[in-house]
PDB file of N, CA and C in Angstrom:
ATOM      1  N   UNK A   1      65.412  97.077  73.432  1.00  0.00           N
ATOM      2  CA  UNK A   1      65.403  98.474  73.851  1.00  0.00           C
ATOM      3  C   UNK A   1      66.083  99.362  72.816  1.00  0.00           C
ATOM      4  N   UNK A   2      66.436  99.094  71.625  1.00  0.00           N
ATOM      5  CA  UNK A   2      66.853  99.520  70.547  1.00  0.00           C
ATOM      6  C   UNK A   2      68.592 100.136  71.198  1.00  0.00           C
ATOM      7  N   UNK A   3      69.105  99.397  72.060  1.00  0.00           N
ATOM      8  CA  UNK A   3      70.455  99.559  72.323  1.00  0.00           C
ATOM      9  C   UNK A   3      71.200  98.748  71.638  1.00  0.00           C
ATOM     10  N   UNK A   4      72.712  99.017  71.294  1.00  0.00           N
ATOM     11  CA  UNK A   4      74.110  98.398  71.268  1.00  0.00           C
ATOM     12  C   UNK A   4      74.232  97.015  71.875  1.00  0.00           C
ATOM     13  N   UNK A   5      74.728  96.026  71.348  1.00  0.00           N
ATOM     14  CA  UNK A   5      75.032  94.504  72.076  1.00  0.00           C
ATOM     15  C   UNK A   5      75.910  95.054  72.884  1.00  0.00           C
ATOM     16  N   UNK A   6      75.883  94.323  74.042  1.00  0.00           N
ATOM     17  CA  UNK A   6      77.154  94.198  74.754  1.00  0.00           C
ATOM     18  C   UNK A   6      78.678  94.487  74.234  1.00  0.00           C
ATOM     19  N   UNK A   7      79.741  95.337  74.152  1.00  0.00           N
ATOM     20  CA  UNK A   7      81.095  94.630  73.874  1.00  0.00           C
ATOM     21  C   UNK A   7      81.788  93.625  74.820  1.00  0.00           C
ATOM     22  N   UNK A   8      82.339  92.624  74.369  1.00  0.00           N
ATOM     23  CA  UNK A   8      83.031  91.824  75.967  1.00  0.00           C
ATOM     24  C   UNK A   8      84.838  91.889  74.906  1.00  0.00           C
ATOM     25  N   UNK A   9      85.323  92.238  76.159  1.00  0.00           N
ATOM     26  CA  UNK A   9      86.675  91.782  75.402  1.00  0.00           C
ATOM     27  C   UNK A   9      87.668  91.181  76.692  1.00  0.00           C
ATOM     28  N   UNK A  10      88.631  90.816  76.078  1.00  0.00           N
ATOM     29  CA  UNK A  10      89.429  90.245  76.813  1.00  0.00           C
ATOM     30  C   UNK A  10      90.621  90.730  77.508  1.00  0.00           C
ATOM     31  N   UNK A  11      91.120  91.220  78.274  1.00  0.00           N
ATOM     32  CA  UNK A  11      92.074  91.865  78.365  1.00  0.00           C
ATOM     33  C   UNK A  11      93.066  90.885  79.537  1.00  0.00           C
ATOM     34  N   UNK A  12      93.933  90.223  79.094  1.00  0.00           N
ATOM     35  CA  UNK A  12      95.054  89.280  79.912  1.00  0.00           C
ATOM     36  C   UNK A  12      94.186  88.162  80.693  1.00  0.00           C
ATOM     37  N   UNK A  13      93.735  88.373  82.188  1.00  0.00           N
ATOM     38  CA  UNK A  13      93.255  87.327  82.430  1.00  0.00           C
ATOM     39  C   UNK A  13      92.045  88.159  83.151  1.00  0.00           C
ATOM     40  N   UNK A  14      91.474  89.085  82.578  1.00  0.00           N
ATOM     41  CA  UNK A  14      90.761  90.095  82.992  1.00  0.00           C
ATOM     42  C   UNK A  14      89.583  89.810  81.382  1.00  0.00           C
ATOM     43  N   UNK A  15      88.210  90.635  81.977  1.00  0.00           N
ATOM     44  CA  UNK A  15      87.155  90.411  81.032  1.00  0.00           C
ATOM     45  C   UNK A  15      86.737  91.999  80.771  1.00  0.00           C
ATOM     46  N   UNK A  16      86.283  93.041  79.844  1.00  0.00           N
ATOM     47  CA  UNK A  16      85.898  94.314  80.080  1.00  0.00           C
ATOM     48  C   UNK A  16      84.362  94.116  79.350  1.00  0.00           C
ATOM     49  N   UNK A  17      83.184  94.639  79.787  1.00  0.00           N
ATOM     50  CA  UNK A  17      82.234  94.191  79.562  1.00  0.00           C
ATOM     51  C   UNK A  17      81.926  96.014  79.084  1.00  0.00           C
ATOM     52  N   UNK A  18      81.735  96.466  78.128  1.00  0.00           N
ATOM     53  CA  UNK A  18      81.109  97.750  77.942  1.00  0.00           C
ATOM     54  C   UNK A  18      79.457  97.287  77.799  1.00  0.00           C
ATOM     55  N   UNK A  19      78.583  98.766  78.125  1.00  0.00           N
ATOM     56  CA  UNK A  19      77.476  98.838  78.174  1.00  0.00           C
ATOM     57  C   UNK A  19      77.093  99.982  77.610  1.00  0.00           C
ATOM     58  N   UNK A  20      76.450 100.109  76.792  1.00  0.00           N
ATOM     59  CA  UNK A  20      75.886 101.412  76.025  1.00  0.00           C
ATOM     60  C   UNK A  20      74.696 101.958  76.668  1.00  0.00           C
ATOM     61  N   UNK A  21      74.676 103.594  77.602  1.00  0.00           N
ATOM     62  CA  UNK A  21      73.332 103.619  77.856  1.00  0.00           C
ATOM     63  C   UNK A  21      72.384 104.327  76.679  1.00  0.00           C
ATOM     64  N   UNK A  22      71.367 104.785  76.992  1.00  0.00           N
ATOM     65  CA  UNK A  22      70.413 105.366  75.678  1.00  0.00           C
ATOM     66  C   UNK A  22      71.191 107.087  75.922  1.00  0.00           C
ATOM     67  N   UNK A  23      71.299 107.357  77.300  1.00  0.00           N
ATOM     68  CA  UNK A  23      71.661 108.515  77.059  1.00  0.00           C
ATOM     69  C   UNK A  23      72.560 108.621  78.498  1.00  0.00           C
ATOM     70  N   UNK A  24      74.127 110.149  78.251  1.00  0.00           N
ATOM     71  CA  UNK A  24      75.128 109.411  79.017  1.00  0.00           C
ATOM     72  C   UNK A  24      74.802 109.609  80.869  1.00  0.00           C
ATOM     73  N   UNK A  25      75.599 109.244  81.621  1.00  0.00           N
ATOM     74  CA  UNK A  25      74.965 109.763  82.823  1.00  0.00           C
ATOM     75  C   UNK A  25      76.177 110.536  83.304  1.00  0.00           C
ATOM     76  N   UNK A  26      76.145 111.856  83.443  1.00  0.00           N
ATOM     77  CA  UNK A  26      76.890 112.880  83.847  1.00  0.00           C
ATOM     78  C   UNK A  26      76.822 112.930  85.495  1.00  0.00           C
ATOM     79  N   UNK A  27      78.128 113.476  85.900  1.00  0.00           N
ATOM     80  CA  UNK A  27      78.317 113.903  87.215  1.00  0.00           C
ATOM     81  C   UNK A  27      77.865 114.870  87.584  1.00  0.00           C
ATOM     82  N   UNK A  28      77.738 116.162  88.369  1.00  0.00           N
ATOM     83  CA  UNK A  28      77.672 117.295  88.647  1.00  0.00           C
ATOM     84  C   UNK A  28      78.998 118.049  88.200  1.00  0.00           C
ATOM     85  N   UNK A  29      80.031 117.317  88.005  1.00  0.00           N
ATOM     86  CA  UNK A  29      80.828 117.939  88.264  1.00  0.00           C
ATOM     87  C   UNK A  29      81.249 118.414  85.849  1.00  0.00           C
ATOM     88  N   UNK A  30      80.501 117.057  85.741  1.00  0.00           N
ATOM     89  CA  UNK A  30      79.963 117.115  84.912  1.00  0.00           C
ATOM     90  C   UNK A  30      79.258 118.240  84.053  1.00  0.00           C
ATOM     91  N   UNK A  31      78.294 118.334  84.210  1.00  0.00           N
ATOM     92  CA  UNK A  31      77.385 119.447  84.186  1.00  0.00           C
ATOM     93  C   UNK A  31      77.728 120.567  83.912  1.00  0.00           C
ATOM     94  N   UNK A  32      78.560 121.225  85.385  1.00  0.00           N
ATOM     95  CA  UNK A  32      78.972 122.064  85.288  1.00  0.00           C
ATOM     96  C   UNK A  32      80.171 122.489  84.446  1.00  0.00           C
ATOM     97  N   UNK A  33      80.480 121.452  83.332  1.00  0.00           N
ATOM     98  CA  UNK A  33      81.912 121.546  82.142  1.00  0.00           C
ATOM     99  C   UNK A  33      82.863 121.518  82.960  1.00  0.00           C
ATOM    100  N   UNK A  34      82.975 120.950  83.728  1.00  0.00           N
ATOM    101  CA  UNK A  34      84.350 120.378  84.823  1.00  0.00           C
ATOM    102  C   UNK A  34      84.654 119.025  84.602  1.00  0.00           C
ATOM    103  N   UNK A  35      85.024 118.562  83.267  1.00  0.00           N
ATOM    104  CA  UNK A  35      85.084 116.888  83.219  1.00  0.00           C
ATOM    105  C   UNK A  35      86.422 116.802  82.979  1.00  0.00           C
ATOM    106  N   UNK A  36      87.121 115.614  84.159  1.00  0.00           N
ATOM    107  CA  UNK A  36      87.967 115.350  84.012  1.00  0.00           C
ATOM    108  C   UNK A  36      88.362 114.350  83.697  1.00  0.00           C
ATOM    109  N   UNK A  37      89.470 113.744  83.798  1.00  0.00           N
ATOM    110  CA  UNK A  37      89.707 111.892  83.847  1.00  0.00           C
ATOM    111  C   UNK A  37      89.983 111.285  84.189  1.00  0.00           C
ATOM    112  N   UNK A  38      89.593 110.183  85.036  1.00  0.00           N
ATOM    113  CA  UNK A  38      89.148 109.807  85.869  1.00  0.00           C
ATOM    114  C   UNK A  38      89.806 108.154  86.172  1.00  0.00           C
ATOM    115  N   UNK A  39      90.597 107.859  85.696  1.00  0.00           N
ATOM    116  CA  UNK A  39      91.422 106.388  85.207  1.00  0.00           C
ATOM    117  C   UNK A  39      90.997 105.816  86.142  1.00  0.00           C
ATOM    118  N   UNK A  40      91.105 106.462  87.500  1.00  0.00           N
ATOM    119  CA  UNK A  40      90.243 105.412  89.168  1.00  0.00           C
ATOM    120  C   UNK A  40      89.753 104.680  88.561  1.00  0.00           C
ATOM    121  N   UNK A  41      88.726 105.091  87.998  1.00  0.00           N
ATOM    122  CA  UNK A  41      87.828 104.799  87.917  1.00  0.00           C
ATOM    123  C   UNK A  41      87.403 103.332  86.827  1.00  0.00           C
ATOM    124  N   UNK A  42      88.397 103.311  86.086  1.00  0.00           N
ATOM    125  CA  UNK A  42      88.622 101.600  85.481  1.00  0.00           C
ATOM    126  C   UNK A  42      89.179 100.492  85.958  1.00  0.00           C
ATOM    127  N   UNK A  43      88.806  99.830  86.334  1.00  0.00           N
ATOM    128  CA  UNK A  43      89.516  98.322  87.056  1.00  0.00           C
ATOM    129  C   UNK A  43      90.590  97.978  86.234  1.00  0.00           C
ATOM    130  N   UNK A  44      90.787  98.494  85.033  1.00  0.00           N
ATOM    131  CA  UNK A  44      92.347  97.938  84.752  1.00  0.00           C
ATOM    132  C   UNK A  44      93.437  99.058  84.898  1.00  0.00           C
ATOM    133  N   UNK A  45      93.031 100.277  85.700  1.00  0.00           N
ATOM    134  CA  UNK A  45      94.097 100.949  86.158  1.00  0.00           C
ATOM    135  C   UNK A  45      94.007 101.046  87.984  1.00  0.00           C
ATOM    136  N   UNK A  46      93.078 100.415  88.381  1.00  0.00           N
ATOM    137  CA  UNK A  46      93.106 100.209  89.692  1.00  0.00           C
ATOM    138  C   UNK A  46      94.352  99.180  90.017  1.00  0.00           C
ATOM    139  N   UNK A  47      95.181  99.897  90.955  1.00  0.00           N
ATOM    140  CA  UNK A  47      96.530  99.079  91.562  1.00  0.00           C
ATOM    141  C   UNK A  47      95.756  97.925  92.813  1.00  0.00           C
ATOM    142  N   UNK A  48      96.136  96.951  92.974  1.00  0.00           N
ATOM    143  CA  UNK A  48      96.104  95.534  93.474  1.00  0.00           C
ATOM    144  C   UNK A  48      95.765  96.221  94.745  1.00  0.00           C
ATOM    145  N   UNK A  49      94.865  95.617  95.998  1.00  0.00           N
ATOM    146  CA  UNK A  49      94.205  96.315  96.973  1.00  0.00           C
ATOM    147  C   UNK A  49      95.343  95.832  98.056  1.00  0.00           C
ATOM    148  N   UNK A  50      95.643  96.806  98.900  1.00  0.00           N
ATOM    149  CA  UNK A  50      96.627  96.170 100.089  1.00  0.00           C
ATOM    150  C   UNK A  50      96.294  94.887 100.335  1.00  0.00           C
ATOM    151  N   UNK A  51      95.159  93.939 100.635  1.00  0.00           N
ATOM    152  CA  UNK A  51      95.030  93.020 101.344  1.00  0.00           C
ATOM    153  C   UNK A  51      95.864  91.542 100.094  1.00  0.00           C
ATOM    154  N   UNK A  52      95.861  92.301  98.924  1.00  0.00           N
ATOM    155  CA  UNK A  52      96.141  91.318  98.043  1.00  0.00           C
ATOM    156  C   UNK A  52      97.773  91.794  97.778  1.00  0.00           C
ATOM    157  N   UNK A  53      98.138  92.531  98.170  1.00  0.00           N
ATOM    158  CA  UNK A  53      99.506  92.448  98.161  1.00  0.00           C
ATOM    159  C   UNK A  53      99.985  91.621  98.902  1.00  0.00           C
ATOM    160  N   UNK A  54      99.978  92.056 100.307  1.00  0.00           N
ATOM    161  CA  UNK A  54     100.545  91.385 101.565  1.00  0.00           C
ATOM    162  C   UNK A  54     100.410  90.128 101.299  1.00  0.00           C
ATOM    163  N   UNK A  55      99.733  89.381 100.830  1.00  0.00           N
ATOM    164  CA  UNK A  55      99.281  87.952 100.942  1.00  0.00           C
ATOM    165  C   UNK A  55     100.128  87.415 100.024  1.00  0.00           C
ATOM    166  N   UNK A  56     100.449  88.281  98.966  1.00  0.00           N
ATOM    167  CA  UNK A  56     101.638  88.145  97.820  1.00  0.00           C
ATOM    168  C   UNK A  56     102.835  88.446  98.118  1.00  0.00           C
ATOM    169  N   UNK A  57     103.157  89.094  99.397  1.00  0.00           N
ATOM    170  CA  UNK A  57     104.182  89.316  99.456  1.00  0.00           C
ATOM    171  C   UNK A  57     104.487  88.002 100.603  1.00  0.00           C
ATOM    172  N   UNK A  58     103.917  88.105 101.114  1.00  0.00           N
ATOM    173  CA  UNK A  58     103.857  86.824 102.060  1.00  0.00           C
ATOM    174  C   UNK A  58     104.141  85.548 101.687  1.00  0.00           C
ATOM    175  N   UNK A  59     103.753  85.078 100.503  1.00  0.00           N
ATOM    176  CA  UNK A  59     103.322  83.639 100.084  1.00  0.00           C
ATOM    177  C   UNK A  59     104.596  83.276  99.745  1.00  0.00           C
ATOM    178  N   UNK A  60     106.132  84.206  99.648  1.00  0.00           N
ATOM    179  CA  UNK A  60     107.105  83.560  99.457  1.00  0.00           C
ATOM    180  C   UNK A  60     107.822  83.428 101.188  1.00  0.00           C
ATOM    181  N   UNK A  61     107.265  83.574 101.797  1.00  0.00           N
ATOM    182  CA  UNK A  61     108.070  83.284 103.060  1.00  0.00           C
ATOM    183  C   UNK A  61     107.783  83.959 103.720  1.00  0.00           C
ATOM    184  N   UNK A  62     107.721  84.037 105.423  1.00  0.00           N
ATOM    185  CA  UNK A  62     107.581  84.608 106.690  1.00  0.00           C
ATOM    186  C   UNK A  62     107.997  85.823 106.473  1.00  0.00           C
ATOM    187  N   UNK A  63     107.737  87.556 106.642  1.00  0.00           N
ATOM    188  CA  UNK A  63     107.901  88.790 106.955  1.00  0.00           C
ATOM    189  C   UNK A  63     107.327  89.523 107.889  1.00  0.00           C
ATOM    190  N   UNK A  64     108.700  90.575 108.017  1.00  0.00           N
ATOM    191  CA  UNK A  64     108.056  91.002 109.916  1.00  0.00           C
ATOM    192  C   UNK A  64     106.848  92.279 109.179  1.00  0.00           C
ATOM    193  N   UNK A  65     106.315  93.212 109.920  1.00  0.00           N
ATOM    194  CA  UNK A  65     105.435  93.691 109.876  1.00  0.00           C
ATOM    195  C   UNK A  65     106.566  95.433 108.901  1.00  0.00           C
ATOM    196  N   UNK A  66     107.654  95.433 109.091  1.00  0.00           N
ATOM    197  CA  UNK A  66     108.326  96.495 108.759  1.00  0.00           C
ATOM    198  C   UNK A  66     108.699  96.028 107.142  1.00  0.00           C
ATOM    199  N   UNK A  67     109.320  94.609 107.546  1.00  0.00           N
ATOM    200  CA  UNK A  67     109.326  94.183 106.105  1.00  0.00           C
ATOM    201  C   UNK A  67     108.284  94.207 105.188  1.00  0.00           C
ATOM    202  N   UNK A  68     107.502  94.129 105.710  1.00  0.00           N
ATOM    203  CA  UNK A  68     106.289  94.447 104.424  1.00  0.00           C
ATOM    204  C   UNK A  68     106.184  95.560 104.127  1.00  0.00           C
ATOM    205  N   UNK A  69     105.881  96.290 104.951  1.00  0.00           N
ATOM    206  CA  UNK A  69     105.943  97.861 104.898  1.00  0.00           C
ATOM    207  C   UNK A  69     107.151  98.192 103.893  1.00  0.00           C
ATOM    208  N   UNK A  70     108.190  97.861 104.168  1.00  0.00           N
ATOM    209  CA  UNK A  70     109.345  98.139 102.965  1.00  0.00           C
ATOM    210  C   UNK A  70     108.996  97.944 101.906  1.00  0.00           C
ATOM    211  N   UNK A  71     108.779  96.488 101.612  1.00  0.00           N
ATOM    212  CA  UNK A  71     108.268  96.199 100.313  1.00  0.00           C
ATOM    213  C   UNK A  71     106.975  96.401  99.587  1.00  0.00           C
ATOM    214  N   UNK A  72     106.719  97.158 100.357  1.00  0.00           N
ATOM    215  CA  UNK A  72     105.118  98.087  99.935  1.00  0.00           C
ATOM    216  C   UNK A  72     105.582  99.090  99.079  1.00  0.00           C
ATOM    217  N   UNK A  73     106.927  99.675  99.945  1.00  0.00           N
ATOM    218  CA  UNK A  73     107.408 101.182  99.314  1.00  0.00           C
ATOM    219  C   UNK A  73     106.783 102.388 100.626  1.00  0.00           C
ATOM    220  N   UNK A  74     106.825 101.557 101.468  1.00  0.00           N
ATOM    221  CA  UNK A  74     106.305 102.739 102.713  1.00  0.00           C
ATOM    222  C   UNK A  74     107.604 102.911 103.423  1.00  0.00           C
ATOM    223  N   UNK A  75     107.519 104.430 104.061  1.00  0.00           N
ATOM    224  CA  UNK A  75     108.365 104.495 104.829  1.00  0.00           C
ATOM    225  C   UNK A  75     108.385 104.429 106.273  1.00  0.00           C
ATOM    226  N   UNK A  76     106.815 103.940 106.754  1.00  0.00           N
ATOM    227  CA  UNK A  76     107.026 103.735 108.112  1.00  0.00           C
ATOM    228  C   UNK A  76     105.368 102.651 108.126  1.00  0.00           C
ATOM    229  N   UNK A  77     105.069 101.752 109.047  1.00  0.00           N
ATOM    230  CA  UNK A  77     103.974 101.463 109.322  1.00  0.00           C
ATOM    231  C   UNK A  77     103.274 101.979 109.199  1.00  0.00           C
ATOM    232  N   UNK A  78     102.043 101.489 108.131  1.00  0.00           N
ATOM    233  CA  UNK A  78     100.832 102.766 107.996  1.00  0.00           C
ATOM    234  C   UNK A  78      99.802 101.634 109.179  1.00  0.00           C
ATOM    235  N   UNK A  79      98.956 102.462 109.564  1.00  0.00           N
ATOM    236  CA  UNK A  79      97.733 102.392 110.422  1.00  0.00           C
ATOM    237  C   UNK A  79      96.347 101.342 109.522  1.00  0.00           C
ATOM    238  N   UNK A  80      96.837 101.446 107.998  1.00  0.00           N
ATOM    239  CA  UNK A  80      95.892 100.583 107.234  1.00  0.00           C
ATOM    240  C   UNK A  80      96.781  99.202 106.982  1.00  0.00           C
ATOM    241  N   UNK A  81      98.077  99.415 107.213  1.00  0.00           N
ATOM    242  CA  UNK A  81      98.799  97.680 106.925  1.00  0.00           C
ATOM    243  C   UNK A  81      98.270  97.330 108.715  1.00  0.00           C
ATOM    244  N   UNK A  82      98.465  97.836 109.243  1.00  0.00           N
ATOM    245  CA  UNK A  82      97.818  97.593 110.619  1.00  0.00           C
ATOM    246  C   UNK A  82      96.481  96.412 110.372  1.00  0.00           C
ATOM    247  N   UNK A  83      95.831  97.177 110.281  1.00  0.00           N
ATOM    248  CA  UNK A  83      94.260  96.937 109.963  1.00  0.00           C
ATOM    249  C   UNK A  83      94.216  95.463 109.134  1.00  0.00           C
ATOM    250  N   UNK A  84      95.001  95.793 108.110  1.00  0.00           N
ATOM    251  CA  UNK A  84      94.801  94.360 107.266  1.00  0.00           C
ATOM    252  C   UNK A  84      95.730  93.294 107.547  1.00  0.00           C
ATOM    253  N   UNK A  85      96.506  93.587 108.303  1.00  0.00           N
ATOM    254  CA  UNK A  85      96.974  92.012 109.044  1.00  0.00           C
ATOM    255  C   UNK A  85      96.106  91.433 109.776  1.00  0.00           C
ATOM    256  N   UNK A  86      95.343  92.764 110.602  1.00  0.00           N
ATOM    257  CA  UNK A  86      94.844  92.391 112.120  1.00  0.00           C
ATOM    258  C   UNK A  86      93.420  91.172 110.899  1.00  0.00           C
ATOM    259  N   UNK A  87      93.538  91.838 110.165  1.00  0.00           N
ATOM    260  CA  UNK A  87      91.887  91.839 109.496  1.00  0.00           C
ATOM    261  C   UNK A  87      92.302  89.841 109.159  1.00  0.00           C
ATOM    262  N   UNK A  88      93.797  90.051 108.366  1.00  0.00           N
ATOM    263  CA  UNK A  88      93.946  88.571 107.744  1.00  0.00           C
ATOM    264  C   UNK A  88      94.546  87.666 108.688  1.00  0.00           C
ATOM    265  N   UNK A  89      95.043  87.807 110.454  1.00  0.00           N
ATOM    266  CA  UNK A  89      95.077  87.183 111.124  1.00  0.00           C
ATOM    267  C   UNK A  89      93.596  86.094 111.642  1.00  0.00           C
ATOM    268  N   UNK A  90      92.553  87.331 111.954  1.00  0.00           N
ATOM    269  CA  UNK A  90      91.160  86.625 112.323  1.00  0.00           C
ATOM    270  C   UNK A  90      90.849  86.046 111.431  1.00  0.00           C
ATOM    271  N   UNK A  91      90.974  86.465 110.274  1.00  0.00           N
ATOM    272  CA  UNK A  91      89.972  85.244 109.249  1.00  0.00           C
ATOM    273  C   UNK A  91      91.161  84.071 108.933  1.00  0.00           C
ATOM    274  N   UNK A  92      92.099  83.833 109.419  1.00  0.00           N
ATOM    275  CA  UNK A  92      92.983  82.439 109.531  1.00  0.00           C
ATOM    276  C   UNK A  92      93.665  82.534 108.313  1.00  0.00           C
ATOM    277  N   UNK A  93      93.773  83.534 107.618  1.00  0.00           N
ATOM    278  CA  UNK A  93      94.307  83.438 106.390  1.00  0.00           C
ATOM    279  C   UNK A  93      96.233  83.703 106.216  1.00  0.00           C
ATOM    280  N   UNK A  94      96.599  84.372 107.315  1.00  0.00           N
ATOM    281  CA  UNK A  94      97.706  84.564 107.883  1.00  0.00           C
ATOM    282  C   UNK A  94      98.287  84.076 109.206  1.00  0.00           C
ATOM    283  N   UNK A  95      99.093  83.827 109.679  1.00  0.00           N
ATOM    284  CA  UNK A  95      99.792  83.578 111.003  1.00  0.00           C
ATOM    285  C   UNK A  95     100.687  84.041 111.561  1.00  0.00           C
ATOM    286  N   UNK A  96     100.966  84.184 113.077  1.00  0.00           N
ATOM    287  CA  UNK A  96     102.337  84.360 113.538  1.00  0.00           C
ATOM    288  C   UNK A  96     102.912  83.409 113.387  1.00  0.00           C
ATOM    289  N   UNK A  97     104.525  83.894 112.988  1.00  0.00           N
ATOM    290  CA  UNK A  97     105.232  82.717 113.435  1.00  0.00           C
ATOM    291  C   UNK A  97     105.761  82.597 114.558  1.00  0.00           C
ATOM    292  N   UNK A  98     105.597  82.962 115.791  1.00  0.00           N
ATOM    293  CA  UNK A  98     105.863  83.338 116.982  1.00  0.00           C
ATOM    294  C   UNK A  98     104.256  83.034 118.076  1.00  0.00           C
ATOM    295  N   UNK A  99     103.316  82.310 118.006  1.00  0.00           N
ATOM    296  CA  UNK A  99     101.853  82.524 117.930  1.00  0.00           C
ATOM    297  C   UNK A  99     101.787  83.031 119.894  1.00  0.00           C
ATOM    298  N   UNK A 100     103.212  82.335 120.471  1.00  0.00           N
ATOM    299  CA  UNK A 100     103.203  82.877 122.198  1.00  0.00           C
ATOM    300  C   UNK A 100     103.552  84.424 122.316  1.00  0.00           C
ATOM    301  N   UNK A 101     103.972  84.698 121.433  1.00  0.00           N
ATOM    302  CA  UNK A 101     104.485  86.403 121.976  1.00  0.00           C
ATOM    303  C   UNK A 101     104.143  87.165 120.390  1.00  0.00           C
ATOM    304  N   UNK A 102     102.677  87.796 120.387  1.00  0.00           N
ATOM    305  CA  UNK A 102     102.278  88.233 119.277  1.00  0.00           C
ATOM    306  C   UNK A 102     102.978  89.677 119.153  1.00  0.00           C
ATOM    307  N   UNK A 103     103.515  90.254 120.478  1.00  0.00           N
ATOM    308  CA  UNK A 103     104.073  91.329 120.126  1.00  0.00           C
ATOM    309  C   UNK A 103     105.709  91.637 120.431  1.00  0.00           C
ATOM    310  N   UNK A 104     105.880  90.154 120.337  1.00  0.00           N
ATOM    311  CA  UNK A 104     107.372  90.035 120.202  1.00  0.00           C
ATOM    312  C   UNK A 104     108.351  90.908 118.886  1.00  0.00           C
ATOM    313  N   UNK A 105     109.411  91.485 119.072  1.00  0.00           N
ATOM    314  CA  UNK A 105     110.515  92.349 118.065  1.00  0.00           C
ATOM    315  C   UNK A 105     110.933  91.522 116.685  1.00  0.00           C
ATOM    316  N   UNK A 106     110.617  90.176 117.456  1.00  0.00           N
ATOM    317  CA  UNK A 106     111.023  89.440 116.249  1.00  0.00           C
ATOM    318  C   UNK A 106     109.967  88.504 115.200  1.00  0.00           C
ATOM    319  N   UNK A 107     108.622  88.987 116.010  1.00  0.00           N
ATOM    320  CA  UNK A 107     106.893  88.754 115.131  1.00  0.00           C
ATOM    321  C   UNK A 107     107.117  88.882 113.676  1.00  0.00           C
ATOM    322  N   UNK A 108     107.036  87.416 112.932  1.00  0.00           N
ATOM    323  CA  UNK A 108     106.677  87.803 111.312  1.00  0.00           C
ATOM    324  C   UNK A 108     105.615  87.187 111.035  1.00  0.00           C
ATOM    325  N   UNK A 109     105.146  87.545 109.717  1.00  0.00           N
ATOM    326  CA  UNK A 109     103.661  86.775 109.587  1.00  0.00           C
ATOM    327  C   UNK A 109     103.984  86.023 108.448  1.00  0.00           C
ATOM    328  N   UNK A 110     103.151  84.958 108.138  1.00  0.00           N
ATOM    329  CA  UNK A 110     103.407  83.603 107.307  1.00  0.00           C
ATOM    330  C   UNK A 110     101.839  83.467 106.702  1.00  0.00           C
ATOM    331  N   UNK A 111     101.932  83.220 105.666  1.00  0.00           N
ATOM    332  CA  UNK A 111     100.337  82.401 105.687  1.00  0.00           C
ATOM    333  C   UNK A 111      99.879  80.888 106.100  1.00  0.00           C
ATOM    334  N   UNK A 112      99.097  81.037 106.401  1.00  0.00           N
ATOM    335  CA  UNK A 112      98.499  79.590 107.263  1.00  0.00           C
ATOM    336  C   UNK A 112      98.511  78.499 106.437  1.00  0.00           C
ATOM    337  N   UNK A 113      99.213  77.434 107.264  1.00  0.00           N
ATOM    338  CA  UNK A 113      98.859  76.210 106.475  1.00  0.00           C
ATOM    339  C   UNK A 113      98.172  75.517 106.635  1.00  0.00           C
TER     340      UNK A 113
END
């Protein structure tokens, strides 16, 4: 197609694959000479997704649901650490350590062995 090879490079334990198109593909926002920058938008400035924290924060030992939240850097239970316990309880990937009283004061979560 009379394009550019691939670049692949390596970056830590990460791969960056550039792609050259024939011609660029603009946003609207684009267009209109509103271009900004956009770092989101690269996987090596994307921060680690909640579900892969928790599981990291987890893997050194049992934490209650506040403790994580602390060590998130939150200052109160968010409604999305909610979500992704509830999410990594069903798929067995996490546990109570308490499994009779799930909404016991003293509920921490562990990962499953």
């Amino acid at each position: 197609m009379g394009l550019p090879e691939l670049q692949i490079k390596e970056i830590g334990m990460r791969m960056r694959i550039t792609v050259t198109l024939a011609e660029p593909i603009l946003t609207s926002a684009a267009k209109n000479g509103r271009v900004e920058s956009q770092p989101e938008s690269r996987p090596e400035s994307q921060p680690e997704s909640l579900r892969v924290r928790i599981i990291r924060l987890i893997e050194d030992g049992a934490l209650s649901k506040s403790e994580i939240s602390n060590r998130l850097g939150q200052k109160v239970i968010s409604g999305q650490l909610n979500k992704v316990l509830k999410a990594l309880l069903e798929e067995g990937i996490v546990e109570y350590t308490i499994p009779d009283k799930p909404n016991s004061r003293l509920q921490k979560y562990r990962i499953k062995v």
